[in-house]
Protein backbone atom coordinates (compact mmCIF):
# COMPACT_ATOMS: atom_id res chain seq x y z
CA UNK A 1 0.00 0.00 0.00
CA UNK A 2 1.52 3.51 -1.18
CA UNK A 3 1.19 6.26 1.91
CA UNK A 4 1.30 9.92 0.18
CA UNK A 5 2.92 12.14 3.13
CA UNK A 6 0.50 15.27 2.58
CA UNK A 7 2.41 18.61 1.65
CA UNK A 8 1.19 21.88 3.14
CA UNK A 9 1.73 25.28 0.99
CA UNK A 10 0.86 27.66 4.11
CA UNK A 11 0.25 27.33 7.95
CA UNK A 12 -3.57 28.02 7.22
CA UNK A 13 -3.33 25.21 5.05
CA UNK A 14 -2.36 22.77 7.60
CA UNK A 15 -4.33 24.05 10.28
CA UNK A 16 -7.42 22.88 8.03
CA UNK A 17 -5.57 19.28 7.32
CA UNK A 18 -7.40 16.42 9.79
CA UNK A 19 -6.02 13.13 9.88
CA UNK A 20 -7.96 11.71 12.42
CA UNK A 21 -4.67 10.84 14.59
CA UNK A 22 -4.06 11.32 18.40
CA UNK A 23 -0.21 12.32 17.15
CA UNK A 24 1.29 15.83 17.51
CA UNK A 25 3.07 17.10 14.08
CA UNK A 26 5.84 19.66 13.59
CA UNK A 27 5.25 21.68 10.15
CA UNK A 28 8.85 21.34 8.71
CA UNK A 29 9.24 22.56 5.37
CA UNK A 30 5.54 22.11 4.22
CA UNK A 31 5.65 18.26 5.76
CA UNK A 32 4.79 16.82 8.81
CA UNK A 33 7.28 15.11 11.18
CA UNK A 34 5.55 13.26 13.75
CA UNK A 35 6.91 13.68 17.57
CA UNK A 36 7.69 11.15 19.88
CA UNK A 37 6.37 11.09 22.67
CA UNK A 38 7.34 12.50 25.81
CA UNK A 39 9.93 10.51 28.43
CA UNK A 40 7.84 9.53 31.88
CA UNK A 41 10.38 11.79 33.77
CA UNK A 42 9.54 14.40 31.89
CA UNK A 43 5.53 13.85 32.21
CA UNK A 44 6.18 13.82 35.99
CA UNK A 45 8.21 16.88 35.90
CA UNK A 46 5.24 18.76 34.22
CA UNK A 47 2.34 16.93 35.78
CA UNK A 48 4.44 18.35 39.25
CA UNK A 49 4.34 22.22 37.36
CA UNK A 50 1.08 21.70 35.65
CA UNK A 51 -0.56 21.27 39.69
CA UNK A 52 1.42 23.89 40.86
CA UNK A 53 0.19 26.60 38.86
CA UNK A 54 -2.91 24.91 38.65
CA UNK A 55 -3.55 25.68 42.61
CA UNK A 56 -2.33 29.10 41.94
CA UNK A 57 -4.26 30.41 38.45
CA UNK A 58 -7.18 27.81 38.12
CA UNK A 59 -6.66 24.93 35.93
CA UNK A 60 -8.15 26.57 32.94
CA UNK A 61 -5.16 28.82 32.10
CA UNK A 62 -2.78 25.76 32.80
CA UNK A 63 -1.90 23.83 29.32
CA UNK A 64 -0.07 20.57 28.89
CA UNK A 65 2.11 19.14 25.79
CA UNK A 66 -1.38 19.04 23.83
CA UNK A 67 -0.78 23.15 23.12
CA UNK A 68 -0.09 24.22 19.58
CA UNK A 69 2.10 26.91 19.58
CA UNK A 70 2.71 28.72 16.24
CA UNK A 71 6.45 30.23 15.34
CA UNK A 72 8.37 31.76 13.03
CA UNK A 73 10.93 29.82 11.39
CA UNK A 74 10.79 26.08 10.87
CA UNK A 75 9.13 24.02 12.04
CA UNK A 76 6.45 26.59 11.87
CA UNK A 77 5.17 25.18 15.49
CA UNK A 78 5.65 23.75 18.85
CA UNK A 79 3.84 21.96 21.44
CA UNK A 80 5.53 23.21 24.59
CA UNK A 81 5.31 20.58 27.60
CA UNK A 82 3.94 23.24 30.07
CA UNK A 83 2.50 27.08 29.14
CA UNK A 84 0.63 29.55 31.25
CA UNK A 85 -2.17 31.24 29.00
CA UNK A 86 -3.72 34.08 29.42
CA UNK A 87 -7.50 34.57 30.48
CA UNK A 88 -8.38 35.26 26.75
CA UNK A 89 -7.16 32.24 25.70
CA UNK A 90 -9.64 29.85 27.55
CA UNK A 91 -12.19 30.98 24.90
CA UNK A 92 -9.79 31.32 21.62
CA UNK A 93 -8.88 28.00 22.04
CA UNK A 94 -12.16 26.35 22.79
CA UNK A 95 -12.22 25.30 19.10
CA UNK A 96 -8.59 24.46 18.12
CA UNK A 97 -5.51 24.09 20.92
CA UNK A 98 -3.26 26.25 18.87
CA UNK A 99 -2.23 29.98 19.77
CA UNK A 100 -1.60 32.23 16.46
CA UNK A 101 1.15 34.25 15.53
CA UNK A 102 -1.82 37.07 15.54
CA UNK A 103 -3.06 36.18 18.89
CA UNK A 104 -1.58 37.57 21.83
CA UNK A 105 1.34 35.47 23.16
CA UNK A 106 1.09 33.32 26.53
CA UNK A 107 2.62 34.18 29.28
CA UNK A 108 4.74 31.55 29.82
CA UNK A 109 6.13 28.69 28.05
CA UNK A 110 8.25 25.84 29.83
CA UNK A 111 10.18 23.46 28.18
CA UNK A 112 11.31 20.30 29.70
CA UNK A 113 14.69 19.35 28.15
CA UNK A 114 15.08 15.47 26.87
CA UNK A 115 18.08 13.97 26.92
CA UNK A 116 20.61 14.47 24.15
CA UNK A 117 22.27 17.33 22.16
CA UNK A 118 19.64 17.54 19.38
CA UNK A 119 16.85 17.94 22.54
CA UNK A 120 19.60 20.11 24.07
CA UNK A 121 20.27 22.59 21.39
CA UNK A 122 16.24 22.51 20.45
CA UNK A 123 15.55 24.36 23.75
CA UNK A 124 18.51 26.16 25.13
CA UNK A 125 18.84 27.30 21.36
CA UNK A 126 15.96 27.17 18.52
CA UNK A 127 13.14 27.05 20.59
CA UNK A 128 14.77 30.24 22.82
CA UNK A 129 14.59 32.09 19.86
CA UNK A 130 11.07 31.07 18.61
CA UNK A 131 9.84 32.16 21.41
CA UNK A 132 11.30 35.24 21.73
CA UNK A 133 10.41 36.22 18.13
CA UNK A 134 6.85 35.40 19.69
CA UNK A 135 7.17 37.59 22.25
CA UNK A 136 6.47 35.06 25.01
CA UNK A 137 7.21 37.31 28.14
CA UNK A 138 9.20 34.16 30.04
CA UNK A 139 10.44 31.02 29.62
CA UNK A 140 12.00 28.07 31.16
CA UNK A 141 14.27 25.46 30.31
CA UNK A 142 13.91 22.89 33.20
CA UNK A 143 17.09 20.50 32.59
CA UNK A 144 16.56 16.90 34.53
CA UNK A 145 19.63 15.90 33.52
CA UNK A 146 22.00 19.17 35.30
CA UNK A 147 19.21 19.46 37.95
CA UNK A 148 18.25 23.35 36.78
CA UNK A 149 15.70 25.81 35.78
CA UNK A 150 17.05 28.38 33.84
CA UNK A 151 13.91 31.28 33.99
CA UNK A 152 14.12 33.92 31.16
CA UNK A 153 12.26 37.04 30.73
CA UNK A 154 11.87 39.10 27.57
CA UNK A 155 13.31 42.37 27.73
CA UNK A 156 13.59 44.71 24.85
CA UNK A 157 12.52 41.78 22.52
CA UNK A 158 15.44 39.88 23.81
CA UNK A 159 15.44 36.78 26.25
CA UNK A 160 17.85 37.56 29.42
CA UNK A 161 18.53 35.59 32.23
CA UNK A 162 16.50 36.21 35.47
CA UNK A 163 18.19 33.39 36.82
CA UNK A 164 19.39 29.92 36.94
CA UNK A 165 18.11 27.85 39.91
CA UNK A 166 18.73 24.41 41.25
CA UNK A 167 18.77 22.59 44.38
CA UNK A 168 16.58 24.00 46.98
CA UNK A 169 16.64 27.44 45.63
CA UNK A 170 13.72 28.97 44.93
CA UNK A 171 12.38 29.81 41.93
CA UNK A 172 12.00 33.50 40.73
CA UNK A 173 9.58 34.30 37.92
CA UNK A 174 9.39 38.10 37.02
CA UNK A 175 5.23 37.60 36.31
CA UNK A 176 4.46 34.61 39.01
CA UNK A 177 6.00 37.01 42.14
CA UNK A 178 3.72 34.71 45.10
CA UNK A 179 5.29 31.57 43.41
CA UNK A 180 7.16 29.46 46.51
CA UNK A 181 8.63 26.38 44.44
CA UNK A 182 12.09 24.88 45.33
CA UNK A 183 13.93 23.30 42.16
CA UNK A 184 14.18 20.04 44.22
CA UNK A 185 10.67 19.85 44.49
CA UNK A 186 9.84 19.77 41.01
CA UNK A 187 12.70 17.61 39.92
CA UNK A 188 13.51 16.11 42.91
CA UNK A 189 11.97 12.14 40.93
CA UNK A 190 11.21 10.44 44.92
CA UNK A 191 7.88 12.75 45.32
């Protein structure tokens, strides 16, 4: 049997492609490249975020992996493991889990990074800059494997460093001021 990989002229275009599967797609180059799933570790890493800013905003404004992302650049989206939306959102994406370049950016995005240098690169590096072009306010690189969260905060329409946490310091985020979370307690794996 002969499988035709679909080809996608524009982002529009792609958004209105259904294929009926439970995968999540990057649009590289007008074709899709399927992503693996997610490591447990990392699951448990954001399931541990995902409750803690659940207690704190309401679940509503709390999105896992499932969150379509558009970008600039290639692939022309991402599906972040953890982002903090804004109260608009809950009704823009009641249709379709996928924020638009035209929308207004999230307010967070955290990124959980998998082992490897490809996995390494694709979130200290490309994604960094995808989001930044986005105009995503902060974001996080949680690293399992050097036991840090590096927190970022846009400034000038340039990512700088607000700091870069581990062990049982605490965690400062520029928008989430009330936030009380120790590094070892989100990647701390015996919770």
């Amino acid at each position: 049997m002969l499988i035709i990989k679909p080809r996608f002229e524009s982002f529009e275009e792609y958004l209105e492609y259904n294929n009926d599967s439970e995968n999540f797609y990057e649009l590289f180059n007008g074709e899709l490249i399927e992503m693996p799933p997610e490591s447990g570790l990392n699951i448990q890493i954001a399931n541990r975020l995902f409750l803690v800013f659940g207690l704190m905003l309401g679940s509503d404004r709390i999105r896992g992996q499932g969150l379509e992302l558009e970008v600039r650049g290639e692939p022309k989206n991402r599906y972040p493991d953890l982002t903090i939306l804004r109260e608009e959102h809950i009704q823009q994406l009641s249709k379709r889990n996928t924020i638009r370049l035209n929308m207004t950016p999230p307010l967070l995005v955290i990124e959980i990074v998998s082992p490897g240098e490809i996995q390494r690169d694709r979130d200290y590096i490309a994604k960094r800059m995808q989001y930044q072009d986005c105009g995503i306010p902060e974001y996080w690189i949680v690293d399992p494997q050097i036991q840090t969260i590096l927190v970022l905060e846009l400034v000038a329409n340039n990512y700088t460093t607000v700091g870069n946490f581990s062990k049982d310091d605490l965690v400062r985020s520029p928008q989430f001021t009330q936030l009380n979370l120790k590094v070892s307690e989100i990647l701390n794996s015996s919770q």
